[in-house]
C-alpha atoms as a PDB file:
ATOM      1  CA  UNK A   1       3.044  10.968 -10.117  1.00  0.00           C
ATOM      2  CA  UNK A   2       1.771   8.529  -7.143  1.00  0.00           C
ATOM      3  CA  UNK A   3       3.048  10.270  -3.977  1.00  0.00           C
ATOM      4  CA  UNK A   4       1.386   8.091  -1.840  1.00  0.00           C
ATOM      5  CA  UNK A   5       3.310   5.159  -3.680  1.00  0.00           C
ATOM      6  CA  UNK A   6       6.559   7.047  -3.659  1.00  0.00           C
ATOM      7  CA  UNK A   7       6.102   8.467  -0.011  1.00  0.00           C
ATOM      8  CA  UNK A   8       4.095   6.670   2.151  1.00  0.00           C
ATOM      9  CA  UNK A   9       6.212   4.472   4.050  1.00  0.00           C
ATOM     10  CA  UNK A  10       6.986   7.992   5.993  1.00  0.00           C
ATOM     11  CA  UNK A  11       3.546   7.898   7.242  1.00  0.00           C
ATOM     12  CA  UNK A  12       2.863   4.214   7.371  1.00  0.00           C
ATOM     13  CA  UNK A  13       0.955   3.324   4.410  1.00  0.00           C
ATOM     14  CA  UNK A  14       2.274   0.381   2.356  1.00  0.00           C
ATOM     15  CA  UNK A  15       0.589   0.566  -1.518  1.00  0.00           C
ATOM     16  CA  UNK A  16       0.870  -1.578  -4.324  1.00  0.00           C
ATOM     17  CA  UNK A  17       0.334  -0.850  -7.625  1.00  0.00           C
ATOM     18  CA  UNK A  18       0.002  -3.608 -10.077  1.00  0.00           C
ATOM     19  CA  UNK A  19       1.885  -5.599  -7.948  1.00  0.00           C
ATOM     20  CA  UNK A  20       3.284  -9.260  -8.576  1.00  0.00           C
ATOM     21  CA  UNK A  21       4.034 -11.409  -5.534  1.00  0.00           C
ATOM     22  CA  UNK A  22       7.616 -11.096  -5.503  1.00  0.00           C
ATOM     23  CA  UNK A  23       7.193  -7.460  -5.258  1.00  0.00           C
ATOM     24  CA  UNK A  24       4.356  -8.237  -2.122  1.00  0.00           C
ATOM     25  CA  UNK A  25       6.743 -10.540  -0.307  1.00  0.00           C
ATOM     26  CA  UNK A  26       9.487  -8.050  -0.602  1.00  0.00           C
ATOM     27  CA  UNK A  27       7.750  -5.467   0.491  1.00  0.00           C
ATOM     28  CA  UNK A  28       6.183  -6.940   3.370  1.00  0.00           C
ATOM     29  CA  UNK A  29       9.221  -8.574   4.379  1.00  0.00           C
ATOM     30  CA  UNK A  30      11.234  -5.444   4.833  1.00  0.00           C
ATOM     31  CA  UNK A  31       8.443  -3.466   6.762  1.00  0.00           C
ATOM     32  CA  UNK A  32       7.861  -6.081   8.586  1.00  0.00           C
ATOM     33  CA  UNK A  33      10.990  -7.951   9.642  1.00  0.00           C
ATOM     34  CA  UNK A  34       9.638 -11.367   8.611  1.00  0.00           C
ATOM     35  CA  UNK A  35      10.956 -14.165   6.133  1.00  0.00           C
ATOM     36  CA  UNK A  36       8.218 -15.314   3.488  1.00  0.00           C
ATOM     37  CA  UNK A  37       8.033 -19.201   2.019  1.00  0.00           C
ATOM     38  CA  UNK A  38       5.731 -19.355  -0.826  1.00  0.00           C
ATOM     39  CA  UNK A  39       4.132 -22.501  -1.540  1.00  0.00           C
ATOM     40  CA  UNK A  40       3.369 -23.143  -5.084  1.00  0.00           C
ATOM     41  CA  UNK A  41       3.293 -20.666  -8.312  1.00  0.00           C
ATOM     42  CA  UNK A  42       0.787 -18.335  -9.137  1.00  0.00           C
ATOM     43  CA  UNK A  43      -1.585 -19.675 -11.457  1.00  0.00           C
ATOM     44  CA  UNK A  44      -2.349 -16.179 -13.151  1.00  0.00           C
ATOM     45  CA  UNK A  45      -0.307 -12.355 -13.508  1.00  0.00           C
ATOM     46  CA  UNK A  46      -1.536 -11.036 -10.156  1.00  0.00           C
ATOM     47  CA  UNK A  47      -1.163  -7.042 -10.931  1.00  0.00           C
ATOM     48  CA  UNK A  48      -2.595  -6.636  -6.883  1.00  0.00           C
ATOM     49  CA  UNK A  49      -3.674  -2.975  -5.870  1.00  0.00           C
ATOM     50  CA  UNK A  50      -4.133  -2.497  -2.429  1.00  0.00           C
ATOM     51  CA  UNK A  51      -3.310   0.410   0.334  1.00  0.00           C
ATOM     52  CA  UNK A  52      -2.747  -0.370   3.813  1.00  0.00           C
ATOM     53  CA  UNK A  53      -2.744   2.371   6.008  1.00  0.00           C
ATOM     54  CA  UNK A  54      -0.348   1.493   9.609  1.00  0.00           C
ATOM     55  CA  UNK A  55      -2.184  -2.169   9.376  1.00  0.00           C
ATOM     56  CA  UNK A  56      -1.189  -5.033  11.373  1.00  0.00           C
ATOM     57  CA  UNK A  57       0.686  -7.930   9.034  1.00  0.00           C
ATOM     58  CA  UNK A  58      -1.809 -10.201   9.957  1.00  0.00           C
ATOM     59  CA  UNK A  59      -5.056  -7.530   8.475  1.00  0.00           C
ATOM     60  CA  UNK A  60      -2.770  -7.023   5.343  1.00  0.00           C
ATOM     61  CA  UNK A  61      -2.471 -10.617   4.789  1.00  0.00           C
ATOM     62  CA  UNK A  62      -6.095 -10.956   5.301  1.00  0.00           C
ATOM     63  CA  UNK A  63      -6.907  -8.598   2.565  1.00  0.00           C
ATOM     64  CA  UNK A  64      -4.424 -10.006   0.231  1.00  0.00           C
ATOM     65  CA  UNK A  65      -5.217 -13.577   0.783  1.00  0.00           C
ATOM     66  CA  UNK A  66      -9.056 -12.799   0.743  1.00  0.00           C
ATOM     67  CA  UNK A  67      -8.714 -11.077  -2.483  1.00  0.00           C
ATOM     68  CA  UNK A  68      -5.981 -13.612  -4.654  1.00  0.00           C
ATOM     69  CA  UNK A  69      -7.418 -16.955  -3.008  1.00  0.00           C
ATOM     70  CA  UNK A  70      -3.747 -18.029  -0.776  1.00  0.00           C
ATOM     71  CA  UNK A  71      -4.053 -18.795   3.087  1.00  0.00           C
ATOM     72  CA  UNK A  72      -0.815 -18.761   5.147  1.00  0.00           C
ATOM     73  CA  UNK A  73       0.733 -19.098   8.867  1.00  0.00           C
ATOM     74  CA  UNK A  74       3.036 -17.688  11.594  1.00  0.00           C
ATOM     75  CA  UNK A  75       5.558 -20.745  12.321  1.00  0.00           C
ATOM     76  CA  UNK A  76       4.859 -21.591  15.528  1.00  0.00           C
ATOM     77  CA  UNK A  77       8.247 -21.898  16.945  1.00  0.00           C
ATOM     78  CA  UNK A  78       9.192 -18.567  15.092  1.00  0.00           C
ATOM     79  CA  UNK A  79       6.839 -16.068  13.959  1.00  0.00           C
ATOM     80  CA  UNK A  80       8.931 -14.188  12.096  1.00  0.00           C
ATOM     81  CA  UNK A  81       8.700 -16.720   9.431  1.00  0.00           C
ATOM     82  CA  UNK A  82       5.448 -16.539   7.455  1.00  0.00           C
ATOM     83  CA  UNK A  83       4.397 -19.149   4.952  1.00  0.00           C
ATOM     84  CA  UNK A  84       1.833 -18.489   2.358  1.00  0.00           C
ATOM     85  CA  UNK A  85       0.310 -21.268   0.126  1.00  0.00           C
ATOM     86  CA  UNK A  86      -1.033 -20.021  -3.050  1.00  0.00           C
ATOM     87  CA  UNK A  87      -4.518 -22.052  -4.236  1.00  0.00           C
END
């Protein structure tokens, strides 16, 4: 049983447990408000673990991006939408 997994969104910590990047852009995208383009495929299973405790979108996709190798940007004219480009 992962409580944290299950639970905590009630005290503002996103987790991901073998996570692909559908399940990462949905995720993010709900908590926070934002539409995702993704630029190219994956080029291998991701299976991401990460916990972010009340983090800023921008330090959580730092981490992410540091970790599977994709960069990505707040549209200028919109910053709710947030492209990421896969490597």
């Amino acid at each position: 049983f992962d409580y944290e997994k299950l639970f905590g969104w009630k005290d503002g910590i996103i987790v991901f447990r073998d996570a692909q990047i559908d399940e990462i852009v949905n995720t993010l995208s709900r908590w926070y408000g934002v539409t995702f383009t993704v630029e190219n495929t994956p080029k291998e299973v991701w299976d991401y673990n990460g916990t972010f405790p009340n983090q800023s979108l921008d330090n959580v996709l730092n981490s992410i991006g540091f970790t599977k190798g994709f960069t990505y940007e707040f549209d200028e004219h919109n910053p709710k939408n947030v492209t990421i480009k896969l490597n």
